[in-house]
N, C-alpha and C. Protein backbone atom coordinates (compact mmCIF):
# COMPACT_ATOMS: atom_id res chain seq x y z
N UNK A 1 187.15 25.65 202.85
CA UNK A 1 187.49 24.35 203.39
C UNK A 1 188.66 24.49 204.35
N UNK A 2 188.48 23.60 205.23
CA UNK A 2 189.46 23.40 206.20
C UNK A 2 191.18 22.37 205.49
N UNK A 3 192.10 23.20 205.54
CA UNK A 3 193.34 23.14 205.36
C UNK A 3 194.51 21.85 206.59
N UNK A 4 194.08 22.83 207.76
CA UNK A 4 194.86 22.28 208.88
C UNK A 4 194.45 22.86 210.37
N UNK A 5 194.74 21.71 210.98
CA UNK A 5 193.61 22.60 212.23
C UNK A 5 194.73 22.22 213.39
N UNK A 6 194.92 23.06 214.15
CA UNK A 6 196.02 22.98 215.32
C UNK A 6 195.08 22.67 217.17
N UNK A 7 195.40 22.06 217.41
CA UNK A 7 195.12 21.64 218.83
C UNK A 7 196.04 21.48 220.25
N UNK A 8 195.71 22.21 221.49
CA UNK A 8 196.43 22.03 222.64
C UNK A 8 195.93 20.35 222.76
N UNK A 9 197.36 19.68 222.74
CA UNK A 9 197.57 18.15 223.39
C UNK A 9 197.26 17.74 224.93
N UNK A 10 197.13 18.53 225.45
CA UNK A 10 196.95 18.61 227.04
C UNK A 10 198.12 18.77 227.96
N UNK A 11 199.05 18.33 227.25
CA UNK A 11 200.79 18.11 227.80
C UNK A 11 201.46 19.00 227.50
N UNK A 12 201.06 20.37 227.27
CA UNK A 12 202.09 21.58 227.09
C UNK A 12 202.15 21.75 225.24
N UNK A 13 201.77 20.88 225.09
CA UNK A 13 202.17 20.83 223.31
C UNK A 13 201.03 21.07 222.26
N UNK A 14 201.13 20.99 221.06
CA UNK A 14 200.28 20.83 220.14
C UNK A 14 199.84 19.48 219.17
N UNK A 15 198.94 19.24 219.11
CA UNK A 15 199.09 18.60 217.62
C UNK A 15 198.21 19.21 216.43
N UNK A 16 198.21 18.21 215.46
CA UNK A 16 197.87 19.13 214.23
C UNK A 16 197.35 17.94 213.36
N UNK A 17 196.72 18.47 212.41
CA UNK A 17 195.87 17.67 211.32
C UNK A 17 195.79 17.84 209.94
N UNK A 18 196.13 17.96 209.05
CA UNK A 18 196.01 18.03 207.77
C UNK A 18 194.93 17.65 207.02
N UNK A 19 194.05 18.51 205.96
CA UNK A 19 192.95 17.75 205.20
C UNK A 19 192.80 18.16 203.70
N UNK A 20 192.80 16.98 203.13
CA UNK A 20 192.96 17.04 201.72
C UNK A 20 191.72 16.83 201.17
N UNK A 21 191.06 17.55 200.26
CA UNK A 21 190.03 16.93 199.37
C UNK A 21 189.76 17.15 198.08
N UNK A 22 188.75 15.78 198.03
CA UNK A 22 189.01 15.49 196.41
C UNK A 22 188.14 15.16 195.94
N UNK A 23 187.61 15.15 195.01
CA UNK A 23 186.21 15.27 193.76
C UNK A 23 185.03 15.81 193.93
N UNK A 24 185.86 17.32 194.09
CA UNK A 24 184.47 18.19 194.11
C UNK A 24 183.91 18.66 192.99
N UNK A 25 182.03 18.18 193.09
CA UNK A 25 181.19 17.87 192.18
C UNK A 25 179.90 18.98 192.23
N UNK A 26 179.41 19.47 190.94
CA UNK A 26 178.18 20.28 190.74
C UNK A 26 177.36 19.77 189.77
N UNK A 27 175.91 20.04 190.37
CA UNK A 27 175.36 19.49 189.14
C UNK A 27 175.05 20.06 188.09
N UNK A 28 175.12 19.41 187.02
CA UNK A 28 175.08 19.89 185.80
C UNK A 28 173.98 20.79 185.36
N UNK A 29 172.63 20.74 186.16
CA UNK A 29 171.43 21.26 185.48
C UNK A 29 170.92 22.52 186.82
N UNK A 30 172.36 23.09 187.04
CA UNK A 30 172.60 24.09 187.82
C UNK A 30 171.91 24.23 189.59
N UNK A 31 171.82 23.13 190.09
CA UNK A 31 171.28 22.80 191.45
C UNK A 31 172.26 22.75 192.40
N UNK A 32 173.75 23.42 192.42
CA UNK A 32 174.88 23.65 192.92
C UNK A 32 175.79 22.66 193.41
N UNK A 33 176.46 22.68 194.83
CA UNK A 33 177.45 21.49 194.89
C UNK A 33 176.81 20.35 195.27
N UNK A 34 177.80 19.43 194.91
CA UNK A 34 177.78 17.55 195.54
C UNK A 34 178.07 17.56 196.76
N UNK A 35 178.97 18.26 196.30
CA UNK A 35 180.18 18.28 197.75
C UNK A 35 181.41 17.53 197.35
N UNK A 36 182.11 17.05 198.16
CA UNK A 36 183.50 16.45 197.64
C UNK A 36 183.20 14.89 197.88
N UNK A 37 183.70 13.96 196.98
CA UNK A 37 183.64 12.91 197.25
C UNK A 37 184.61 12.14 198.30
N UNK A 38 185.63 12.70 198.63
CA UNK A 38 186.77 12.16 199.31
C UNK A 38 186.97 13.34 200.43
N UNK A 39 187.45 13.20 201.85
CA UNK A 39 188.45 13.75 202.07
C UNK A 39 189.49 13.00 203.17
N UNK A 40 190.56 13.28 203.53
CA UNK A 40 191.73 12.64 203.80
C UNK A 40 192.45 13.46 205.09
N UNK A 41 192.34 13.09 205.99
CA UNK A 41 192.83 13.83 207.13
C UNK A 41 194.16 12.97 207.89
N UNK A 42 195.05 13.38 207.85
CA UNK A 42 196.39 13.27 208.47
C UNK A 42 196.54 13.90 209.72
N UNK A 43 197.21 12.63 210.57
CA UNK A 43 197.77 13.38 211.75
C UNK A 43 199.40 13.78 211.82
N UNK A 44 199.58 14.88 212.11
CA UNK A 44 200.85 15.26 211.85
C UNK A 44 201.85 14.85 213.22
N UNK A 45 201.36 14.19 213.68
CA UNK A 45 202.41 13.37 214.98
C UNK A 45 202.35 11.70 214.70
N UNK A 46 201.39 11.38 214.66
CA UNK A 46 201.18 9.99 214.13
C UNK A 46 201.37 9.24 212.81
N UNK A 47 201.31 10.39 211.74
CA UNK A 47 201.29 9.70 210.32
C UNK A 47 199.94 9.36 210.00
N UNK A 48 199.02 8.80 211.10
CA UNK A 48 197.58 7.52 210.69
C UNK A 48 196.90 8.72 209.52
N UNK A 49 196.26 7.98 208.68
CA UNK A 49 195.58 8.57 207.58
C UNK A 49 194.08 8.26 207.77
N UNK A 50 192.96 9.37 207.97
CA UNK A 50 191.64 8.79 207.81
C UNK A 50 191.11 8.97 206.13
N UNK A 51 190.80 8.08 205.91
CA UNK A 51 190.05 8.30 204.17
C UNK A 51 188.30 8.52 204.60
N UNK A 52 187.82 9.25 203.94
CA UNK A 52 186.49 9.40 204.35
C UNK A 52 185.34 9.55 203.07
N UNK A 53 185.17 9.12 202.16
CA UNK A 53 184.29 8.81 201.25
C UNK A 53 182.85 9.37 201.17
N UNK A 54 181.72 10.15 200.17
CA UNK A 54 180.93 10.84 200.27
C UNK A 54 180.17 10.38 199.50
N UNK A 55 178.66 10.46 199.48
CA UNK A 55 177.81 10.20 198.33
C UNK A 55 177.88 11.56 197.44
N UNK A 56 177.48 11.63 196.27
CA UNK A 56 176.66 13.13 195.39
C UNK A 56 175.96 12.42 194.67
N UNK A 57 175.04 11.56 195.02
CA UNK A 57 174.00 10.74 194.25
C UNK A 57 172.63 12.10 194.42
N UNK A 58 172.25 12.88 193.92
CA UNK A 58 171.27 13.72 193.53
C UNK A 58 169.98 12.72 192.81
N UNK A 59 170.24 11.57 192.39
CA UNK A 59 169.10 11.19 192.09
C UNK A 59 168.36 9.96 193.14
N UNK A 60 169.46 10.10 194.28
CA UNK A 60 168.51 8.91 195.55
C UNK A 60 168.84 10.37 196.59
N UNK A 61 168.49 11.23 196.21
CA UNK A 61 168.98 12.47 197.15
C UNK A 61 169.50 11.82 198.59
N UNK A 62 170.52 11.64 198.14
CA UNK A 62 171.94 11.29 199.41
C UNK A 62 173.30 11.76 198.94
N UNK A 63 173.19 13.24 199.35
CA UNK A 63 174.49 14.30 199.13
C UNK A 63 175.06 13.79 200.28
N UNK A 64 176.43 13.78 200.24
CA UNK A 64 177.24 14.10 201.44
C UNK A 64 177.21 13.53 202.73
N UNK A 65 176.80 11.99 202.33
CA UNK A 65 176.92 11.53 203.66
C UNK A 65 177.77 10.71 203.25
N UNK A 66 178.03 9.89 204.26
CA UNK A 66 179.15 9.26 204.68
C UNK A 66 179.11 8.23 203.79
N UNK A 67 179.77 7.42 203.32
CA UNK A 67 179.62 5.77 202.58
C UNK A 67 180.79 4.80 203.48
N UNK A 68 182.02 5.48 204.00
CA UNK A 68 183.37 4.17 203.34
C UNK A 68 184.30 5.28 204.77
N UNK A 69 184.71 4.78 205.70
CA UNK A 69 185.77 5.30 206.18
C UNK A 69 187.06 4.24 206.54
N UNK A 70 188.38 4.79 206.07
CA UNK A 70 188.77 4.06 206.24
C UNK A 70 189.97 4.47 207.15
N UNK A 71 191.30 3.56 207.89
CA UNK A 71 192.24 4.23 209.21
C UNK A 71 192.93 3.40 208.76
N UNK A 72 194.41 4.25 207.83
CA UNK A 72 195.49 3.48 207.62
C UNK A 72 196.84 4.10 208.54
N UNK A 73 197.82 3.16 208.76
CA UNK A 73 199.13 3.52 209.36
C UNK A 73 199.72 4.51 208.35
N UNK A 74 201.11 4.90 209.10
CA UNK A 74 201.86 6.22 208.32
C UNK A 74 202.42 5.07 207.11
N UNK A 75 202.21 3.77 207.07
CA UNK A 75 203.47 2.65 206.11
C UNK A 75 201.82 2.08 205.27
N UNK A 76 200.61 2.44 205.24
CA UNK A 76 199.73 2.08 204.80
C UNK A 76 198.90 1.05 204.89
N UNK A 77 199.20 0.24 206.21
CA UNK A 77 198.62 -0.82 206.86
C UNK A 77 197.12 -0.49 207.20
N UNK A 78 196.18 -1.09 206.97
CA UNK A 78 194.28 -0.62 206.90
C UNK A 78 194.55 -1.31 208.28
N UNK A 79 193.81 -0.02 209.32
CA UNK A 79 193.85 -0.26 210.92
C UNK A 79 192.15 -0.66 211.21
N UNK A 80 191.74 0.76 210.41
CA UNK A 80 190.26 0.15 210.57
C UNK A 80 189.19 0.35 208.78
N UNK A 81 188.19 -0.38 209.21
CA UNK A 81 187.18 0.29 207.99
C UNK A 81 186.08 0.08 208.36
N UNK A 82 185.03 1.04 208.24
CA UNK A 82 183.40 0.81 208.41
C UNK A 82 182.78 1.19 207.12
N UNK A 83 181.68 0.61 206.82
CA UNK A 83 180.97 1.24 205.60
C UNK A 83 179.64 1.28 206.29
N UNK A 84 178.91 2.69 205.59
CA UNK A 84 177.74 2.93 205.78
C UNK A 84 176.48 2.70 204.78
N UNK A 85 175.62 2.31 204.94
CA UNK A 85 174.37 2.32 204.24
C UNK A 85 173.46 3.41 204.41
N UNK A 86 173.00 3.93 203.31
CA UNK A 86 171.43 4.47 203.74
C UNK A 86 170.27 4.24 203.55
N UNK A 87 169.12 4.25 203.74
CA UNK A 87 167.91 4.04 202.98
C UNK A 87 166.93 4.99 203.61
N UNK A 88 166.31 5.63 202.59
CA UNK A 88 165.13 6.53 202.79
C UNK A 88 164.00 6.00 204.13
N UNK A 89 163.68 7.08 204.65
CA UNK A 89 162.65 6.61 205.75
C UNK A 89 161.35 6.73 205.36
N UNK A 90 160.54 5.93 205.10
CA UNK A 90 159.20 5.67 204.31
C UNK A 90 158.14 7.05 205.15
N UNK A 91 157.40 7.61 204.52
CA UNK A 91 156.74 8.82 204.50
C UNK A 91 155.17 8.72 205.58
């Protein structure tokens, strides 16, 4: 997994990103990962926090997509939020 990722700013400088994650899941009847339910990416010039939310529903087979993103300030003010749906595409 990705830790921290460094980028030329265009202006001589860098910025940088931080990523945290959290509730990583396997299934029990040995069919391997979920994946993580959360992860959390920080900008290290800005403070803004992205929250990014995951399915590991194995029984509507929808691993790892998206559900819930959310864009808070460095003081925790919710800037933005989208939620996603899925539904199977009929056969």
């Amino acid at each position: 997994v990705v830790s921290k990722v460094e980028q030329d700013n265009g202006i001589g400088g860098f910025s940088s990103n931080t990523y945290q994650y959290e509730g990583l899941k396997f299934h029990q009847q040995g069919l391997g990962s979920l994946g993580f339910s959360k992860r959390t990416i920080t900008s290290q010039v800005t403070g803004i926090r992205t929250f990014e939310y995951y399915t590991q529903d194995i029984a509507s087979h929808k691993i790892g997509l998206p559900t819930l993103t959310q864009v808070a300030a460095q003081n925790g003010v919710l800037l933005k939020e989208s939620q996603q749906t899925w539904q199977p595409v009929p056969r």
